[in-house]
PDB file of N, CA and C in Angstrom:
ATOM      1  N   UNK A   1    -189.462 146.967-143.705  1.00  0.00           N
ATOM      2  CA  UNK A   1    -189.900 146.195-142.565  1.00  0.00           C
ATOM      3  C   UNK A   1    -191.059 145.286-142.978  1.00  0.00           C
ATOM      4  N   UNK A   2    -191.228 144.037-142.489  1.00  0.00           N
ATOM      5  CA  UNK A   2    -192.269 143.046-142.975  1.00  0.00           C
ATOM      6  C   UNK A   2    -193.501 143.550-141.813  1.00  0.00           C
ATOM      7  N   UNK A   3    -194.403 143.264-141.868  1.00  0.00           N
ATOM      8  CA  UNK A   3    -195.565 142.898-141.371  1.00  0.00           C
ATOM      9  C   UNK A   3    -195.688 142.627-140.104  1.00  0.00           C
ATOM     10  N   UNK A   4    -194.932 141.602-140.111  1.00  0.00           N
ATOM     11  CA  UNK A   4    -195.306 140.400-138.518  1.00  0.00           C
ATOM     12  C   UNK A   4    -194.275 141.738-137.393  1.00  0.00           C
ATOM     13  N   UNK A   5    -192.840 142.280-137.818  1.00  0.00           N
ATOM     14  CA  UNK A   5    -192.421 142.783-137.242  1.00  0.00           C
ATOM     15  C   UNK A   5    -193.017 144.190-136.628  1.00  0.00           C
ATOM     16  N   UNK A   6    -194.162 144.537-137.111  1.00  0.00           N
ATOM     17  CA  UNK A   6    -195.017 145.713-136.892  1.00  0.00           C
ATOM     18  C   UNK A   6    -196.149 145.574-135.752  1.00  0.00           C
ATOM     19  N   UNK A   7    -196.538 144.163-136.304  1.00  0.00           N
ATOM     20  CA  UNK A   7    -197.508 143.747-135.539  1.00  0.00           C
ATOM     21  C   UNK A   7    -197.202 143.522-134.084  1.00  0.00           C
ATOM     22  N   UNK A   8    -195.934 142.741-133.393  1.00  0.00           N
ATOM     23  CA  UNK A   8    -195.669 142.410-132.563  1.00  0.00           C
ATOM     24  C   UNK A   8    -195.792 143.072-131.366  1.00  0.00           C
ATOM     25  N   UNK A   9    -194.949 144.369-131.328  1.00  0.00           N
ATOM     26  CA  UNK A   9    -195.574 145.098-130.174  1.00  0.00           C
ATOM     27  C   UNK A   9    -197.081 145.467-129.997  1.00  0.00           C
ATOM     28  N   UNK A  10    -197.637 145.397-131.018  1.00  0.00           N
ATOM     29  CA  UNK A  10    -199.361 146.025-130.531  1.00  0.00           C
ATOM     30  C   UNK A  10    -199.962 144.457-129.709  1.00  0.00           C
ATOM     31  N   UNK A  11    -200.147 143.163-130.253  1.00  0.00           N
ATOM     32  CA  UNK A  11    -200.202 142.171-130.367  1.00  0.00           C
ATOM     33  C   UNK A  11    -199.225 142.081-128.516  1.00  0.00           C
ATOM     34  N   UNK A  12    -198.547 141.984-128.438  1.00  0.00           N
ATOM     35  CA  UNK A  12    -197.603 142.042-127.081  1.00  0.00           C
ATOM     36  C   UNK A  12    -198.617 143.135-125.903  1.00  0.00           C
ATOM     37  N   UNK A  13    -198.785 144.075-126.384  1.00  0.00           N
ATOM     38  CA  UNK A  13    -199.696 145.287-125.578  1.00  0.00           C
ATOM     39  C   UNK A  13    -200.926 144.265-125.011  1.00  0.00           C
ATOM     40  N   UNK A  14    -201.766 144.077-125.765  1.00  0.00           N
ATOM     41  CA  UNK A  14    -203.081 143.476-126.057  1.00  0.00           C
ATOM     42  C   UNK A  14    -203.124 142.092-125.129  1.00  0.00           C
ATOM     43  N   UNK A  15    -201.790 141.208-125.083  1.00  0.00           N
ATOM     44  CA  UNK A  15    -202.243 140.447-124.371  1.00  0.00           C
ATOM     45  C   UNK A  15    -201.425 140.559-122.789  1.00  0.00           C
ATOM     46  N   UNK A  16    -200.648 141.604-122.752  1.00  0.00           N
ATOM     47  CA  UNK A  16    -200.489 141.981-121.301  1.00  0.00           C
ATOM     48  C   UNK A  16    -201.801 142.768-120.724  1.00  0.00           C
ATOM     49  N   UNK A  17    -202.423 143.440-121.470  1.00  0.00           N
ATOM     50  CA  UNK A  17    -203.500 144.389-120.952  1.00  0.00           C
ATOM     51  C   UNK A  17    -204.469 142.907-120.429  1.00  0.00           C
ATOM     52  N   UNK A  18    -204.696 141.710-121.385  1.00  0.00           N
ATOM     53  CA  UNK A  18    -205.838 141.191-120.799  1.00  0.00           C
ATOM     54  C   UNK A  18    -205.337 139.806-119.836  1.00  0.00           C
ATOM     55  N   UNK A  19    -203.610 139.905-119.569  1.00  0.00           N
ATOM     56  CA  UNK A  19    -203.212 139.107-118.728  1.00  0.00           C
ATOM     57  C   UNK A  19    -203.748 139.965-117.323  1.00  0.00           C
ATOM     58  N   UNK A  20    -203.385 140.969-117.173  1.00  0.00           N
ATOM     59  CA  UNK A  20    -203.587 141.929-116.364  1.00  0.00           C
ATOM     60  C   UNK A  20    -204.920 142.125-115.805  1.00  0.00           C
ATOM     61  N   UNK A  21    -205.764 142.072-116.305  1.00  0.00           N
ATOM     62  CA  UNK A  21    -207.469 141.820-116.414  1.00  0.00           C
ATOM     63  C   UNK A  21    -207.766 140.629-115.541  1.00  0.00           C
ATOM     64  N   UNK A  22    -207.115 139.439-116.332  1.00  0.00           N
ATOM     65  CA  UNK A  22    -207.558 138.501-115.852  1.00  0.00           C
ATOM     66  C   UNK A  22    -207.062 138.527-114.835  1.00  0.00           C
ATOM     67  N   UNK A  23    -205.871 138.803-113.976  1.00  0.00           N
ATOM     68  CA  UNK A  23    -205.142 138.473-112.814  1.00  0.00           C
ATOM     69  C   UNK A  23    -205.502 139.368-112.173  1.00  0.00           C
ATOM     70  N   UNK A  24    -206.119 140.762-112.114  1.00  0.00           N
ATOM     71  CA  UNK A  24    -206.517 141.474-111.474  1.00  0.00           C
ATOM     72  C   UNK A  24    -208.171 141.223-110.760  1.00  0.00           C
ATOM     73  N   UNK A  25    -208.751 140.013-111.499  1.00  0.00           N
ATOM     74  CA  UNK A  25    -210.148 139.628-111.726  1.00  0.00           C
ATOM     75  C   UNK A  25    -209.970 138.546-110.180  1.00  0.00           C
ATOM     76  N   UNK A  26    -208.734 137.597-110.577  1.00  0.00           N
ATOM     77  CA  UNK A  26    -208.692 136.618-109.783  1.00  0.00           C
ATOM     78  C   UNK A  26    -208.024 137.339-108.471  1.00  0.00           C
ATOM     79  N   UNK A  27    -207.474 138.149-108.394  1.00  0.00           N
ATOM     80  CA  UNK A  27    -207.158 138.602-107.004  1.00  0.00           C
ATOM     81  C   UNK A  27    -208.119 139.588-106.141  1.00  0.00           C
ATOM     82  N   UNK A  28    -208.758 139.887-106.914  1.00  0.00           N
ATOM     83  CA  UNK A  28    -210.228 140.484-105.936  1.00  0.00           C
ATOM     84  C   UNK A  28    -210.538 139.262-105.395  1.00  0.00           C
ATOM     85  N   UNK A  29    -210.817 138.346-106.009  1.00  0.00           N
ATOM     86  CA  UNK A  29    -211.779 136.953-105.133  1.00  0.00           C
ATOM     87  C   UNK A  29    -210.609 136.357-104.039  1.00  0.00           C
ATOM     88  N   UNK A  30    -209.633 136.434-104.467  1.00  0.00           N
ATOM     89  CA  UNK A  30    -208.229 135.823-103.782  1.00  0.00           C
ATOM     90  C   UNK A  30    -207.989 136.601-102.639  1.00  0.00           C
ATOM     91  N   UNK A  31    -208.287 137.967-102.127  1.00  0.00           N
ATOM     92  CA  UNK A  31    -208.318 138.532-101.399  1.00  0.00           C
ATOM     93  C   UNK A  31    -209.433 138.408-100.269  1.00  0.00           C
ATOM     94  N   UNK A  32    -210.566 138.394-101.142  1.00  0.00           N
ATOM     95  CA  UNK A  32    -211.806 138.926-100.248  1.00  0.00           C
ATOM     96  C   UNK A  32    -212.029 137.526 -99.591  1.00  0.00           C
ATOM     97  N   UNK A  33    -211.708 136.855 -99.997  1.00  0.00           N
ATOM     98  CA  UNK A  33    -211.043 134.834 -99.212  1.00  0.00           C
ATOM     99  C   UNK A  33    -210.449 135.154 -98.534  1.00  0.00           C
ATOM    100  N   UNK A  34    -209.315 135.496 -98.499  1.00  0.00           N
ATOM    101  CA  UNK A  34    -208.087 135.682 -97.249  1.00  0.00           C
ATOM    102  C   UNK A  34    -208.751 137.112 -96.578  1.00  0.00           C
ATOM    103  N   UNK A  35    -209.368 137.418 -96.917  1.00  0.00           N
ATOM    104  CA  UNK A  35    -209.754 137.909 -95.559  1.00  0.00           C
ATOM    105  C   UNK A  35    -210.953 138.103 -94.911  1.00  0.00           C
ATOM    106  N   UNK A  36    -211.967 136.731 -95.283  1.00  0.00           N
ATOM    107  CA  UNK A  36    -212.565 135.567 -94.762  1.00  0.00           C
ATOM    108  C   UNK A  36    -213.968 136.594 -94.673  1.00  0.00           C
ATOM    109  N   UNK A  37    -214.381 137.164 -96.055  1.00  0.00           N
ATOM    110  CA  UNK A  37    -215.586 137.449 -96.588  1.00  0.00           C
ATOM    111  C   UNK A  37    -216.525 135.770 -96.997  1.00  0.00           C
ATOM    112  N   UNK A  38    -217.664 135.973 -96.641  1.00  0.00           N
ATOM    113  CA  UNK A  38    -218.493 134.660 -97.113  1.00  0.00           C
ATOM    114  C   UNK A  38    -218.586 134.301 -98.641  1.00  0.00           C
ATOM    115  N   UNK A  39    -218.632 132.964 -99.317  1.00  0.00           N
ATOM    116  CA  UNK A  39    -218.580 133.190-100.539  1.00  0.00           C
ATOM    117  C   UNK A  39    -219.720 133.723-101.849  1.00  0.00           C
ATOM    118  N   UNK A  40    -221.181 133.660-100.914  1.00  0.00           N
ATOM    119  CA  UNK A  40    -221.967 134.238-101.650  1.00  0.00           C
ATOM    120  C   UNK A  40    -221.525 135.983-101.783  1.00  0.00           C
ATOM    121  N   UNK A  41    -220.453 136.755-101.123  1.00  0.00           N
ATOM    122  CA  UNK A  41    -220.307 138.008-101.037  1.00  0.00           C
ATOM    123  C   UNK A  41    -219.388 138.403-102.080  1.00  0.00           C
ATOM    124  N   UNK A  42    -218.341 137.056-102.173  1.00  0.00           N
ATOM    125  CA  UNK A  42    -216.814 137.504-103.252  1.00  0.00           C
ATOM    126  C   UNK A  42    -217.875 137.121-104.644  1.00  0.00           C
ATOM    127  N   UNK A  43    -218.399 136.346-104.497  1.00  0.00           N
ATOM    128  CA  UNK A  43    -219.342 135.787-106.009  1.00  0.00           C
ATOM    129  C   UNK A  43    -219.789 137.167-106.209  1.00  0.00           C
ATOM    130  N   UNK A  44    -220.564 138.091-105.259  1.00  0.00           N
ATOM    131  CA  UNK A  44    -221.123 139.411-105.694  1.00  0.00           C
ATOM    132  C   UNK A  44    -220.312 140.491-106.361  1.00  0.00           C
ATOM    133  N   UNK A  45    -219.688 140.592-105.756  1.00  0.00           N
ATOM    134  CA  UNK A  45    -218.462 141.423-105.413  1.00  0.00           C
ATOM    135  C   UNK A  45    -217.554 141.343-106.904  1.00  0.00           C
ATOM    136  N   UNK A  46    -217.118 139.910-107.181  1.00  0.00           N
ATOM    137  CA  UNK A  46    -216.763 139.934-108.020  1.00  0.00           C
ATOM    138  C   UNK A  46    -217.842 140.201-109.711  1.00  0.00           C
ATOM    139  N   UNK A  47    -219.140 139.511-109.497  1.00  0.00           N
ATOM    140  CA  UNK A  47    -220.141 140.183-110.567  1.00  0.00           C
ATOM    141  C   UNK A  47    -220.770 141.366-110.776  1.00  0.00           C
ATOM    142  N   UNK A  48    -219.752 142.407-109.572  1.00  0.00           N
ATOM    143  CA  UNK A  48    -220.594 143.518-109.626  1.00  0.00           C
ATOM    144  C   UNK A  48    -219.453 144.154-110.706  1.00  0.00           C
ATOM    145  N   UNK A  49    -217.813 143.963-110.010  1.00  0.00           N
ATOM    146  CA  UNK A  49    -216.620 144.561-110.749  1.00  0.00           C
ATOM    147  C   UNK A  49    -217.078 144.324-112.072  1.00  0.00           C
ATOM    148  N   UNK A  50    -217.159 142.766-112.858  1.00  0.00           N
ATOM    149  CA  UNK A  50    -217.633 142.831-113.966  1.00  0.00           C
ATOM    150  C   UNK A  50    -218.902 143.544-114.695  1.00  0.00           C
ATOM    151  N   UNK A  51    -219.932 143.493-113.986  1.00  0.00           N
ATOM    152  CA  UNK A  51    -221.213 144.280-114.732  1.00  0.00           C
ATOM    153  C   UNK A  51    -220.627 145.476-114.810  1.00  0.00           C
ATOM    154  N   UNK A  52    -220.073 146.409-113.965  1.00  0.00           N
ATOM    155  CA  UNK A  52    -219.570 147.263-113.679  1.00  0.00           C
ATOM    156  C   UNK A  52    -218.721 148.025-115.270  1.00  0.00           C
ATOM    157  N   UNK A  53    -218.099 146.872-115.269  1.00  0.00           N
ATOM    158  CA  UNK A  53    -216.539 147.438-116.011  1.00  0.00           C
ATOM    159  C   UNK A  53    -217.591 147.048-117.588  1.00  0.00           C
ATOM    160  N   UNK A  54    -218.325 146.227-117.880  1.00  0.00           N
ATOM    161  CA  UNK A  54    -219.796 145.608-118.997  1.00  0.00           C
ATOM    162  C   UNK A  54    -220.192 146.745-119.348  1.00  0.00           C
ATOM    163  N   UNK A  55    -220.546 147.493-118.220  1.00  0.00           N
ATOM    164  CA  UNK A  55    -221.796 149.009-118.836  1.00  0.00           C
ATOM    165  C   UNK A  55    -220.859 150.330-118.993  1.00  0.00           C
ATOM    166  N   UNK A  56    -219.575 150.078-118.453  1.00  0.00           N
ATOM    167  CA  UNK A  56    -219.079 151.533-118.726  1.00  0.00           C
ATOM    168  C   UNK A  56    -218.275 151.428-120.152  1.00  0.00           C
ATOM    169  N   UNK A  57    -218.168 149.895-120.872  1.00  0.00           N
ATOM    170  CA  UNK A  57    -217.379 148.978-122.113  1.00  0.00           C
ATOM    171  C   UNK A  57    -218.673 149.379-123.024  1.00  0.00           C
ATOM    172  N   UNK A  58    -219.551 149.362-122.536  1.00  0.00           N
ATOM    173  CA  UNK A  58    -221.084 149.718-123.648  1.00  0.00           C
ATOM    174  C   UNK A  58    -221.748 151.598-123.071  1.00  0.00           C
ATOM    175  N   UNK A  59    -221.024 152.193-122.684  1.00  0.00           N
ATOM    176  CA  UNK A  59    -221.611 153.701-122.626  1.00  0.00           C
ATOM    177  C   UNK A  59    -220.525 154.540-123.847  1.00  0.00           C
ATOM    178  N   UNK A  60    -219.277 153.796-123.633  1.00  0.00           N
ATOM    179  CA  UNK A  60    -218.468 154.694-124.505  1.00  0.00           C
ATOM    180  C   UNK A  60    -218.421 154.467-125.921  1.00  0.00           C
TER     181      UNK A  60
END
């Protein structure tokens, strides 16, 4: 087996995990809009998920 054919599924994993991330990122804000939260709150809301998900990425 060559190389590239090894690689592919991990490489395939890796960028569904951070398609997933990202689209999971944009539908918190996409939500908390539709259901007519103010935008200084989704701005929070959404920098808290991130600091959030930041310090538990730097405890382990």
């Amino acid at each position: 087996m060559n190389r590239l054919s090894t690689l592919v599924p991990l490489l395939a994993s890796a960028a569904l995990l951070m398609f997933g991330n990202g689209l999971q990122g944009t539908l918190i804000a996409w939500r908390a809009a539709s259901d007519g939260f103010p935008a200084w709150l989704i701005g929070l809301i959404t920098a808290a998920y991130y600091l959030g998900f930041a310090r538990r990425a730097a405890s382990t």
